[in-house]
C-alpha atoms as a PDB file:
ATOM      1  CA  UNK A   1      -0.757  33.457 -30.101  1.00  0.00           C
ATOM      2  CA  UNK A   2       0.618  35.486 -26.985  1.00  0.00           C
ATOM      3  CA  UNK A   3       2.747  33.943 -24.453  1.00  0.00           C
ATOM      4  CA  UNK A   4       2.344  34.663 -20.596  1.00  0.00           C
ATOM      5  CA  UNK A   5       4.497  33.451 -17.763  1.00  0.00           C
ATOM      6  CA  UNK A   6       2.459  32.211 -14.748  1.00  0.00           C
ATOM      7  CA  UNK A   7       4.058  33.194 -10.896  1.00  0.00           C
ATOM      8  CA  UNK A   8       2.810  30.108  -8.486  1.00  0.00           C
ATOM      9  CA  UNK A   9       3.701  28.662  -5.200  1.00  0.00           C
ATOM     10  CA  UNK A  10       2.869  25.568  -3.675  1.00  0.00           C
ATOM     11  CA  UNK A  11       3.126  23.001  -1.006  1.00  0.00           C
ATOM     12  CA  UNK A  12       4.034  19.736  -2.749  1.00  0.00           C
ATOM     13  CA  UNK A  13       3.030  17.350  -0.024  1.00  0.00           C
ATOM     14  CA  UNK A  14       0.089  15.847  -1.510  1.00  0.00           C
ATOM     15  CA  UNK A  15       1.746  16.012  -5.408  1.00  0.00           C
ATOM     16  CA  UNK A  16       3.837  13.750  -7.343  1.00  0.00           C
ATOM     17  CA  UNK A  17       6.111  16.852  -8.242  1.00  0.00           C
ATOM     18  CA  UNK A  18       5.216  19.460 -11.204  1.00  0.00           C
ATOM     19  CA  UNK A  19       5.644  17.017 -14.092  1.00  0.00           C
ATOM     20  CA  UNK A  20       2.106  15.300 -15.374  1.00  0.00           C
ATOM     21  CA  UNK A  21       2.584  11.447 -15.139  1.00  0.00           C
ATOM     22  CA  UNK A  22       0.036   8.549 -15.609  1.00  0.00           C
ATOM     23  CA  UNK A  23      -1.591   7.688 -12.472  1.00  0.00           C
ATOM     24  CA  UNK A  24       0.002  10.474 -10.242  1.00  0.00           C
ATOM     25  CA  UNK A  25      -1.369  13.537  -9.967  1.00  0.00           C
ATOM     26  CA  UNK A  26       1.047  17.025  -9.927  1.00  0.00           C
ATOM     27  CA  UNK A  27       0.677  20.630  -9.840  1.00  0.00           C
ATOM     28  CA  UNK A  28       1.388  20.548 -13.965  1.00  0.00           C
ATOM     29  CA  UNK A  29      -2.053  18.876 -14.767  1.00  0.00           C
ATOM     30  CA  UNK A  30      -4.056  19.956 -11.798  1.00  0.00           C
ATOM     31  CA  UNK A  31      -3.223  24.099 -12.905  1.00  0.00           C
ATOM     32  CA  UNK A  32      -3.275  22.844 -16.355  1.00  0.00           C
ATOM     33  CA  UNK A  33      -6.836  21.271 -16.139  1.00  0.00           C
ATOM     34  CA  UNK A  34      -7.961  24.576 -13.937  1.00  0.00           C
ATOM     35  CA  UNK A  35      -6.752  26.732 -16.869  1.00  0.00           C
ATOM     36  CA  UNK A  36      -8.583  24.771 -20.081  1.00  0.00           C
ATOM     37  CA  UNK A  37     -12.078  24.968 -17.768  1.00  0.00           C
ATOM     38  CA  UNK A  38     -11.971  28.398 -17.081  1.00  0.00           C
ATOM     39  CA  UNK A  39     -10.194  29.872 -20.467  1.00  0.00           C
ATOM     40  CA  UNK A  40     -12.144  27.375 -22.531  1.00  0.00           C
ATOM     41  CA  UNK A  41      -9.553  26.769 -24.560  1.00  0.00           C
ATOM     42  CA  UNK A  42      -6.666  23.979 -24.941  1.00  0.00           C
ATOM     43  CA  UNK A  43      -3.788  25.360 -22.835  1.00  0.00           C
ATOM     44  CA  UNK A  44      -0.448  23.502 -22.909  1.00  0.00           C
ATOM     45  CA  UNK A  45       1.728  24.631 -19.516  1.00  0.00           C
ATOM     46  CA  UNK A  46       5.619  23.921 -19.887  1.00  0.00           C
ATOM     47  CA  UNK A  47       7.330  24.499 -16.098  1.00  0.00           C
ATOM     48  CA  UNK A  48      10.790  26.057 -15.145  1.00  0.00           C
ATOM     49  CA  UNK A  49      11.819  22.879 -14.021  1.00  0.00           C
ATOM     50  CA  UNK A  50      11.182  19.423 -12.644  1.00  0.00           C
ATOM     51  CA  UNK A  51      10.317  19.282  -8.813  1.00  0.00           C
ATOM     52  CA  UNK A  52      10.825  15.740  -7.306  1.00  0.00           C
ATOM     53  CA  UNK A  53       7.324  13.962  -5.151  1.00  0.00           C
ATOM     54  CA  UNK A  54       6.600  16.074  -1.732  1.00  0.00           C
ATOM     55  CA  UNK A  55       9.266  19.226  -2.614  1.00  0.00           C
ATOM     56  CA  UNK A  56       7.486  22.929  -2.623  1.00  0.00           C
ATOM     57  CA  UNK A  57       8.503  25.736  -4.227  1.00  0.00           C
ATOM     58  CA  UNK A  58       7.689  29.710  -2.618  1.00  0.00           C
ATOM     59  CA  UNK A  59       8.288  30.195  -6.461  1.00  0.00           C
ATOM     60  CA  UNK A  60       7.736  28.681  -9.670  1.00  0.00           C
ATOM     61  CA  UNK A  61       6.720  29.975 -13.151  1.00  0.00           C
ATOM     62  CA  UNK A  62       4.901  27.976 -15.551  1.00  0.00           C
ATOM     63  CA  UNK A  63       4.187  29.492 -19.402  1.00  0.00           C
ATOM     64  CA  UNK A  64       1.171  28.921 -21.964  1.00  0.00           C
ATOM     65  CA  UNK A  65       0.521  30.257 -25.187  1.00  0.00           C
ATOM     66  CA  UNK A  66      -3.284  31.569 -25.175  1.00  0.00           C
ATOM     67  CA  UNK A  67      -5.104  32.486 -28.590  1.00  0.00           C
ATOM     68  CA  UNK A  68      -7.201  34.763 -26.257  1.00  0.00           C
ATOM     69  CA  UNK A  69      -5.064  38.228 -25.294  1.00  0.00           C
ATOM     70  CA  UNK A  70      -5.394  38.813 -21.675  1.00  0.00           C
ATOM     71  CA  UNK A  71      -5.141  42.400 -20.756  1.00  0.00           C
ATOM     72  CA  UNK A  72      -3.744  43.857 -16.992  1.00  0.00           C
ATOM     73  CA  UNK A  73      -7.627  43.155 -15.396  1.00  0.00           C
ATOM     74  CA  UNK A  74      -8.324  40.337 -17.277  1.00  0.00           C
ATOM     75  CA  UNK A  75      -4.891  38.282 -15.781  1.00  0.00           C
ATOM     76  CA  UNK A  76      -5.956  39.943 -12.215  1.00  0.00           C
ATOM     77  CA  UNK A  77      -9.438  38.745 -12.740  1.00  0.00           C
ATOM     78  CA  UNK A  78      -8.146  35.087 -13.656  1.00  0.00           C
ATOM     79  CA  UNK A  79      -5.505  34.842 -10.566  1.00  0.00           C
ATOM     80  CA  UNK A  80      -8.389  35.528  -8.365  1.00  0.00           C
ATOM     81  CA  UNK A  81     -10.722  32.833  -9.867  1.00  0.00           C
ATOM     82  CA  UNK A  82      -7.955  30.328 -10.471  1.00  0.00           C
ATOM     83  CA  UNK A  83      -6.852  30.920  -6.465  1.00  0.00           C
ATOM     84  CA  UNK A  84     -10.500  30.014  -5.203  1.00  0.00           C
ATOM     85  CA  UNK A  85     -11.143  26.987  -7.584  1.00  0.00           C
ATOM     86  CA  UNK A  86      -7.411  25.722  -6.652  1.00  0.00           C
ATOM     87  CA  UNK A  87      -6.989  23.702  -3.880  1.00  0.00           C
ATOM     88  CA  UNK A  88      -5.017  25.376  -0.160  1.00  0.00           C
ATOM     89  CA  UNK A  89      -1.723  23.767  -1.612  1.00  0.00           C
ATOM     90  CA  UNK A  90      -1.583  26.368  -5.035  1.00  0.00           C
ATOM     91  CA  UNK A  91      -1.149  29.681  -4.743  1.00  0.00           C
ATOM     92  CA  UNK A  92      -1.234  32.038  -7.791  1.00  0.00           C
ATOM     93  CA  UNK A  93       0.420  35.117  -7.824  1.00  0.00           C
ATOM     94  CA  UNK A  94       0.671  37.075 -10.955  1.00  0.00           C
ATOM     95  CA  UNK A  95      -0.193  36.642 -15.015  1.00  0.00           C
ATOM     96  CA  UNK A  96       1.725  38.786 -16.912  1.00  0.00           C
ATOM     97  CA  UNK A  97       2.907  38.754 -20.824  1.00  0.00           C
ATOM     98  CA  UNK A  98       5.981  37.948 -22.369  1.00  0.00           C
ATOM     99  CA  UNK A  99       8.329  38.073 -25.186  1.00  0.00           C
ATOM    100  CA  UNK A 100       7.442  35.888 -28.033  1.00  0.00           C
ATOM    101  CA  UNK A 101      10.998  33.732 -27.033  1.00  0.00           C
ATOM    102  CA  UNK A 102      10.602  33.750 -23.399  1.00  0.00           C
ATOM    103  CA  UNK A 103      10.781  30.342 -22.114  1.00  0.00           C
ATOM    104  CA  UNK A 104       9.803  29.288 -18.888  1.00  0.00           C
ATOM    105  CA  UNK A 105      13.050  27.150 -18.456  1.00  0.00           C
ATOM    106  CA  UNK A 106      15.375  27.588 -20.929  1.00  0.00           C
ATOM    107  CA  UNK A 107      15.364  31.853 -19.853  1.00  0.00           C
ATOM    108  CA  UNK A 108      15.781  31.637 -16.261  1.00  0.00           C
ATOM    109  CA  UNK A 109      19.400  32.880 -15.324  1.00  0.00           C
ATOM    110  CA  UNK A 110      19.643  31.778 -11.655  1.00  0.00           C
ATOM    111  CA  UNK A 111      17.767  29.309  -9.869  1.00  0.00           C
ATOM    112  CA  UNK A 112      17.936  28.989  -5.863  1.00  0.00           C
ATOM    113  CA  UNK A 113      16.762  26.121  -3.400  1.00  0.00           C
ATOM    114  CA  UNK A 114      16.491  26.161  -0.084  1.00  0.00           C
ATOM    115  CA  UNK A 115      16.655  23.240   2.330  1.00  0.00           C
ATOM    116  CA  UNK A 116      15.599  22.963   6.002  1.00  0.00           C
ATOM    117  CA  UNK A 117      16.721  20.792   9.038  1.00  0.00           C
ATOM    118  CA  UNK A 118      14.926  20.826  12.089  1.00  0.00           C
ATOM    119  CA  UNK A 119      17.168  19.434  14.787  1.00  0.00           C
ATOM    120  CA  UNK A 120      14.192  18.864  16.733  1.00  0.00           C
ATOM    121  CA  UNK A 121      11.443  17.244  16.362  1.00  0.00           C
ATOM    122  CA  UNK A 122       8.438  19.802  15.389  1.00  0.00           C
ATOM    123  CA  UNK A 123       4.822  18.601  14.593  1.00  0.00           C
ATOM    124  CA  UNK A 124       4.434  21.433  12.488  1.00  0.00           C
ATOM    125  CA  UNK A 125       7.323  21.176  10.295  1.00  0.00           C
ATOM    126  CA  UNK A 126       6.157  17.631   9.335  1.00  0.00           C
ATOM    127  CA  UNK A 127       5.989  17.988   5.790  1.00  0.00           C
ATOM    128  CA  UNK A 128       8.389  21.162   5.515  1.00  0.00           C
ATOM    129  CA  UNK A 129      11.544  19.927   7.185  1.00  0.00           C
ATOM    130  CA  UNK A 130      13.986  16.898   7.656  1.00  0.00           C
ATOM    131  CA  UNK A 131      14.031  16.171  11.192  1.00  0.00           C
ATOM    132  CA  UNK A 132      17.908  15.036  12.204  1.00  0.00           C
ATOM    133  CA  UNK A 133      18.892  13.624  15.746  1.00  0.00           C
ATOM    134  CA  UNK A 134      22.392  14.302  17.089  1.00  0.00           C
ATOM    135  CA  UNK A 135      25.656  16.198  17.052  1.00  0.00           C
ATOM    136  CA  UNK A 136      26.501  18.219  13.726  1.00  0.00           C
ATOM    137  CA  UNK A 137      29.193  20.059  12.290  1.00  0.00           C
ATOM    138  CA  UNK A 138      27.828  23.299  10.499  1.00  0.00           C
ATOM    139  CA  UNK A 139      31.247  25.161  10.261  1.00  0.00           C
ATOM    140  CA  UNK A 140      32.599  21.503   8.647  1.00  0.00           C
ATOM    141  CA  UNK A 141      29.178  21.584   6.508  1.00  0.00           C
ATOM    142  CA  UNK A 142      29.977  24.712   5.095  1.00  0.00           C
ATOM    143  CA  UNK A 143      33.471  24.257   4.494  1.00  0.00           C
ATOM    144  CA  UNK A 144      32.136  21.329   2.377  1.00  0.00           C
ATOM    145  CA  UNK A 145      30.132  23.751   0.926  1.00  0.00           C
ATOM    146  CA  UNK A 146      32.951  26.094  -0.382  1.00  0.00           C
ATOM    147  CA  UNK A 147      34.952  22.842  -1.714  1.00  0.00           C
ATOM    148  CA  UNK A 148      31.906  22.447  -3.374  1.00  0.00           C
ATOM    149  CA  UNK A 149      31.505  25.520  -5.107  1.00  0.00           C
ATOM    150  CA  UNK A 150      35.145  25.035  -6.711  1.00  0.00           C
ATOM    151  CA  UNK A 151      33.661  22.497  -9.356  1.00  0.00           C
ATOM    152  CA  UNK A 152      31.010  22.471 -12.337  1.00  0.00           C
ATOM    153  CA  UNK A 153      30.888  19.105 -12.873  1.00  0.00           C
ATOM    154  CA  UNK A 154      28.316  17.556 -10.594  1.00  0.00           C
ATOM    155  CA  UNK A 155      27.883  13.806 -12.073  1.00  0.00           C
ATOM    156  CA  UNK A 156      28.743  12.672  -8.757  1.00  0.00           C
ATOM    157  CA  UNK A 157      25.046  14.055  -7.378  1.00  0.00           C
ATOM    158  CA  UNK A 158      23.134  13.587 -10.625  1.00  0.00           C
ATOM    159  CA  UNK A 159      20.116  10.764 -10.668  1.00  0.00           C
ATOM    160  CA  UNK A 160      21.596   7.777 -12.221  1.00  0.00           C
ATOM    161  CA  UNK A 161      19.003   7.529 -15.438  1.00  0.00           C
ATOM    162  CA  UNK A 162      18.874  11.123 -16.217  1.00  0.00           C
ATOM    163  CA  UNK A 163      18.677  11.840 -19.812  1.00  0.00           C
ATOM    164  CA  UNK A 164      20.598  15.554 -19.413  1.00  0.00           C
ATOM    165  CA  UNK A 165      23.127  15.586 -21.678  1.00  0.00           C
ATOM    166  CA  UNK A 166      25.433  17.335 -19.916  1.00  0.00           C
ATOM    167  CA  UNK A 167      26.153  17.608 -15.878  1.00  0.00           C
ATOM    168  CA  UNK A 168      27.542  20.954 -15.588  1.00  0.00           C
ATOM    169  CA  UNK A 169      26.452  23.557 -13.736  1.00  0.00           C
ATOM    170  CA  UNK A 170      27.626  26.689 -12.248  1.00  0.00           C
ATOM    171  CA  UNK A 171      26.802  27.783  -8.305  1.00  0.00           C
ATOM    172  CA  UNK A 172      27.504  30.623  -7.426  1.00  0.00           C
ATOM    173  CA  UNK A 173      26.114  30.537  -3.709  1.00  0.00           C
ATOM    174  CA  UNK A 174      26.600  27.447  -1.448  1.00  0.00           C
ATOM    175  CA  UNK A 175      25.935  27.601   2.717  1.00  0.00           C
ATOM    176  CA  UNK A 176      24.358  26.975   5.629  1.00  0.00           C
ATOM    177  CA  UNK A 177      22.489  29.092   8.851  1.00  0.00           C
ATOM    178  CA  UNK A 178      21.398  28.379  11.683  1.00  0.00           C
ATOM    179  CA  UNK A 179      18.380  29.822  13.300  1.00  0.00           C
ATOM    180  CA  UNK A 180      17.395  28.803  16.598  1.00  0.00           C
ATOM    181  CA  UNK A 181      16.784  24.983  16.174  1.00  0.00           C
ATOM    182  CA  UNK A 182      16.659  25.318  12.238  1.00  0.00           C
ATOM    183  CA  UNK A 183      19.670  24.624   9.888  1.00  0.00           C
ATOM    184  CA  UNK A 184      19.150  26.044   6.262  1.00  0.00           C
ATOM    185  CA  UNK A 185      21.152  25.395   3.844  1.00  0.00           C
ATOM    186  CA  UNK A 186      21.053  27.955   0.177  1.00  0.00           C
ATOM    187  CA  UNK A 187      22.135  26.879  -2.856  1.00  0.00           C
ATOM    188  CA  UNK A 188      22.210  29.363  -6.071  1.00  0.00           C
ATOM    189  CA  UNK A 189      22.826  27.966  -9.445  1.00  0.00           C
ATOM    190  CA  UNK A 190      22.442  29.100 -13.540  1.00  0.00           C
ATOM    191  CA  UNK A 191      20.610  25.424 -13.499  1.00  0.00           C
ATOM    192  CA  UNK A 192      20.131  21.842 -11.246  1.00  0.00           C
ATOM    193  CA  UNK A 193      20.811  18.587 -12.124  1.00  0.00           C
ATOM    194  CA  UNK A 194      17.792  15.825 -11.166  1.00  0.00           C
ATOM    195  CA  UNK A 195      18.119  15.093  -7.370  1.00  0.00           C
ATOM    196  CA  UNK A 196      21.398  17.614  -7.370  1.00  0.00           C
ATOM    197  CA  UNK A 197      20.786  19.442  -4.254  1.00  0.00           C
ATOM    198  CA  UNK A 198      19.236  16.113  -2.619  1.00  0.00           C
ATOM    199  CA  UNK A 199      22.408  14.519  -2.940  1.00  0.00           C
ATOM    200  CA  UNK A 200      24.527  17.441  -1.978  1.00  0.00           C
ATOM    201  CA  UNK A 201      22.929  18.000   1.196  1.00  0.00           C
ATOM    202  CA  UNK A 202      22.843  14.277   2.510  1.00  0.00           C
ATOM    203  CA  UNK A 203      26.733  14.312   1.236  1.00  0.00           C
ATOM    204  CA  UNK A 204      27.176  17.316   3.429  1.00  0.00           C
ATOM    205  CA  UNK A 205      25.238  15.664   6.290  1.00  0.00           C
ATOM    206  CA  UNK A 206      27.746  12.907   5.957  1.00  0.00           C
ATOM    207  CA  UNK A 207      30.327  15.523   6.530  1.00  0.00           C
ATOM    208  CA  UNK A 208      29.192  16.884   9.166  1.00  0.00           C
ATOM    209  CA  UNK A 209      28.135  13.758  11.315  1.00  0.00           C
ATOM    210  CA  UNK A 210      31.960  12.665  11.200  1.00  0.00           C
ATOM    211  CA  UNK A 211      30.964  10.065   8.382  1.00  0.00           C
ATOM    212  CA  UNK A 212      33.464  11.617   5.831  1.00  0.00           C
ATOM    213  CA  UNK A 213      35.998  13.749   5.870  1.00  0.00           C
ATOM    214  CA  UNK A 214      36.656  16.424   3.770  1.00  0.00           C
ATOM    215  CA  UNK A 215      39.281  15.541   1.649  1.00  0.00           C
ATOM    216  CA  UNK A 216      36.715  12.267   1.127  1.00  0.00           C
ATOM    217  CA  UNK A 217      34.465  15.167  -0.006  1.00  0.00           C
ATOM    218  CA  UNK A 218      37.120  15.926  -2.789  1.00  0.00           C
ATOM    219  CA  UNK A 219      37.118  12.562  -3.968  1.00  0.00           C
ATOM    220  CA  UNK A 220      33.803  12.114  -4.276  1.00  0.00           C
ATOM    221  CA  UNK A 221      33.048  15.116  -7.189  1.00  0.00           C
ATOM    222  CA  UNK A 222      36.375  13.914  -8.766  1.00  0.00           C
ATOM    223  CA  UNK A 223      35.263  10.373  -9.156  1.00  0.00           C
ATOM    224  CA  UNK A 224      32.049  11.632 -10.852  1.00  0.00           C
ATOM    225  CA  UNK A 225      29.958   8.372  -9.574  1.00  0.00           C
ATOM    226  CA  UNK A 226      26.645   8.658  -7.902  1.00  0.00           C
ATOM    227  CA  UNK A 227      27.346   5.991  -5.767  1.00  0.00           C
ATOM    228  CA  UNK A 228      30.564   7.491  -3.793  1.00  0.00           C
ATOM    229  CA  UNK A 229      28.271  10.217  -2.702  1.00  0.00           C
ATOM    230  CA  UNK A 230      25.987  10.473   0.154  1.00  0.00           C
ATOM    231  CA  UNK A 231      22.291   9.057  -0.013  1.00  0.00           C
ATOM    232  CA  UNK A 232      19.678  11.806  -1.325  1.00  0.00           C
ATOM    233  CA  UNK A 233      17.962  13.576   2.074  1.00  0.00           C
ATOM    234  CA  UNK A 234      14.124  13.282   1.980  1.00  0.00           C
ATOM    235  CA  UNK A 235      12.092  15.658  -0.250  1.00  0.00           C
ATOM    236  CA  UNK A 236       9.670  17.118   2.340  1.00  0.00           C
ATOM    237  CA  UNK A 237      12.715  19.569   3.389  1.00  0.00           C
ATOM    238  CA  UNK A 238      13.460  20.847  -0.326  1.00  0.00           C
ATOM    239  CA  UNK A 239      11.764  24.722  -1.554  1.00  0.00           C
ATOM    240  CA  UNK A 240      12.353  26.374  -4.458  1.00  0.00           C
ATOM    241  CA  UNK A 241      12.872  29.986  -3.621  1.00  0.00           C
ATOM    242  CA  UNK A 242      13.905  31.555  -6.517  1.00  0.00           C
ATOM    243  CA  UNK A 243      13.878  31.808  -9.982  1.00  0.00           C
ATOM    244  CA  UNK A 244      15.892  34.800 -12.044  1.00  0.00           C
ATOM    245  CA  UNK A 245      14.784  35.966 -15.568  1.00  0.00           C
ATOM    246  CA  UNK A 246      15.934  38.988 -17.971  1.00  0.00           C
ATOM    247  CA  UNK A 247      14.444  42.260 -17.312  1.00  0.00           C
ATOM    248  CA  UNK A 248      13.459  42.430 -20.713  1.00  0.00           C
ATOM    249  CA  UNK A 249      11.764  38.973 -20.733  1.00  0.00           C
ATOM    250  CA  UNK A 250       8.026  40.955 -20.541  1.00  0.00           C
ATOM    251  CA  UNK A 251       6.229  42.004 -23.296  1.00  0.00           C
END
């Protein structure tokens, strides 16, 4: 068996996130279904991570273990079908082989999302945006951000019934731009929590509306309880960006 990392992007709109579920469909079993037709053989996908309903990702990485070795022109050759049988929302970018031990998830070193606020409101950032109404504080926002950055224990933002067994994580890039009419805020982490960055932004939109004040913001990560935090912002606004491996992770 070889192992080979799959490079994607795609808009998550129409998807109930990457992970297959009964009754919803998601990029996992649409690529995975894709993949069995045109390799003709049973292909098993495992993602780098979970993305919520409606959130996109610029980049994701998927890997399979293929009894079939696929050589430089043979990968190239399988992007291109894959890309024209997929549907707008997928993009394929690269096939390439991989250690033995790479894993998909478990490698990746640094993750990074990305999430966007339109402050007005734009028919074509529908689906790619939150749209919010009003005064905000971005210098306040990102001084949140800093406090933020001070701590590893993120309970506080965590989905109630996740199953992760622990809720540590280490960021080690927290702020936000503006751009014209768009606010973006980056987050870079070795790993995310369910609905982390979710929750962090609509606590730091709570900050930054005059709804808490910072030393509230303290309180909240200390208390490490979901429900002191802010409510979880809506998913259309959410990208993955990034995702960091080894050098040495191909084969």
């Amino acid at each position: 068996m070889m192992r080979y990392f799959i490079n994607l992007s795609y808009n998550g709109t129409n998807y109930h996130g990457w992970q297959a579920q009964k009754n919803a469909i998601s990029i996992q079993k649409v690529l995975t279904d894709a993949l069995c037709m045109m390799l003709r053989e049973e292909v098993s996908l495992t993602g780098c991570g979970r993305t919520d309903a409606g959130v996109h990702a610029r980049e994701y990485y998927a890997h399979m273990d293929l009894v079939k070795e696929l050589g430089r022109t043979q990968a190239g050759k399988l992007v291109f079908k894959l890309n024209s049988f997929l549907g707008k929302d997928i993009s394929l970018r690269d096939i390439f082989s991989v250690r033995p031990d790479a894993h998909a998830r478990f490698s990746a070193t640094l993750r990074t999302y990305k999430y966007y606020i339109t402050l007005v409101k734009d028919p074509f950032l529908v689906d790619r945006s939150y749209y919010h109404f009003g005064p905000i504080d971005i210098d306040l926002m990102n001084r949140g951000a800093e406090l933020i950055m001070k701590y590893s224990d993120f309970t506080s933002f965590s989905k109630v019934d996740s199953d992760t067994k622990t809720k540590i994580c280490r960021i080690s890039e927290a702020q936000w731009e503006r751009s014209g009419d768009l606010l973006v805020f980056t987050i870079s982490a070795d790993r995310f929590l369910r609905n982390m960055v979710r929750a962090i932004v609509g606590t730091l939109l709570d900050l930054g509306t005059g709804k808490m004040l910072l030393r509230d913001l303290k309180l909240v990560i200390e208390a490490k309880n979901r429900s002191d935090a802010g409510d979880s912002v809506a998913a259309c606004g959410l990208f993955l960006e990034q995702v960091v491996y080894p050098e040495d992770i191909r084969s």
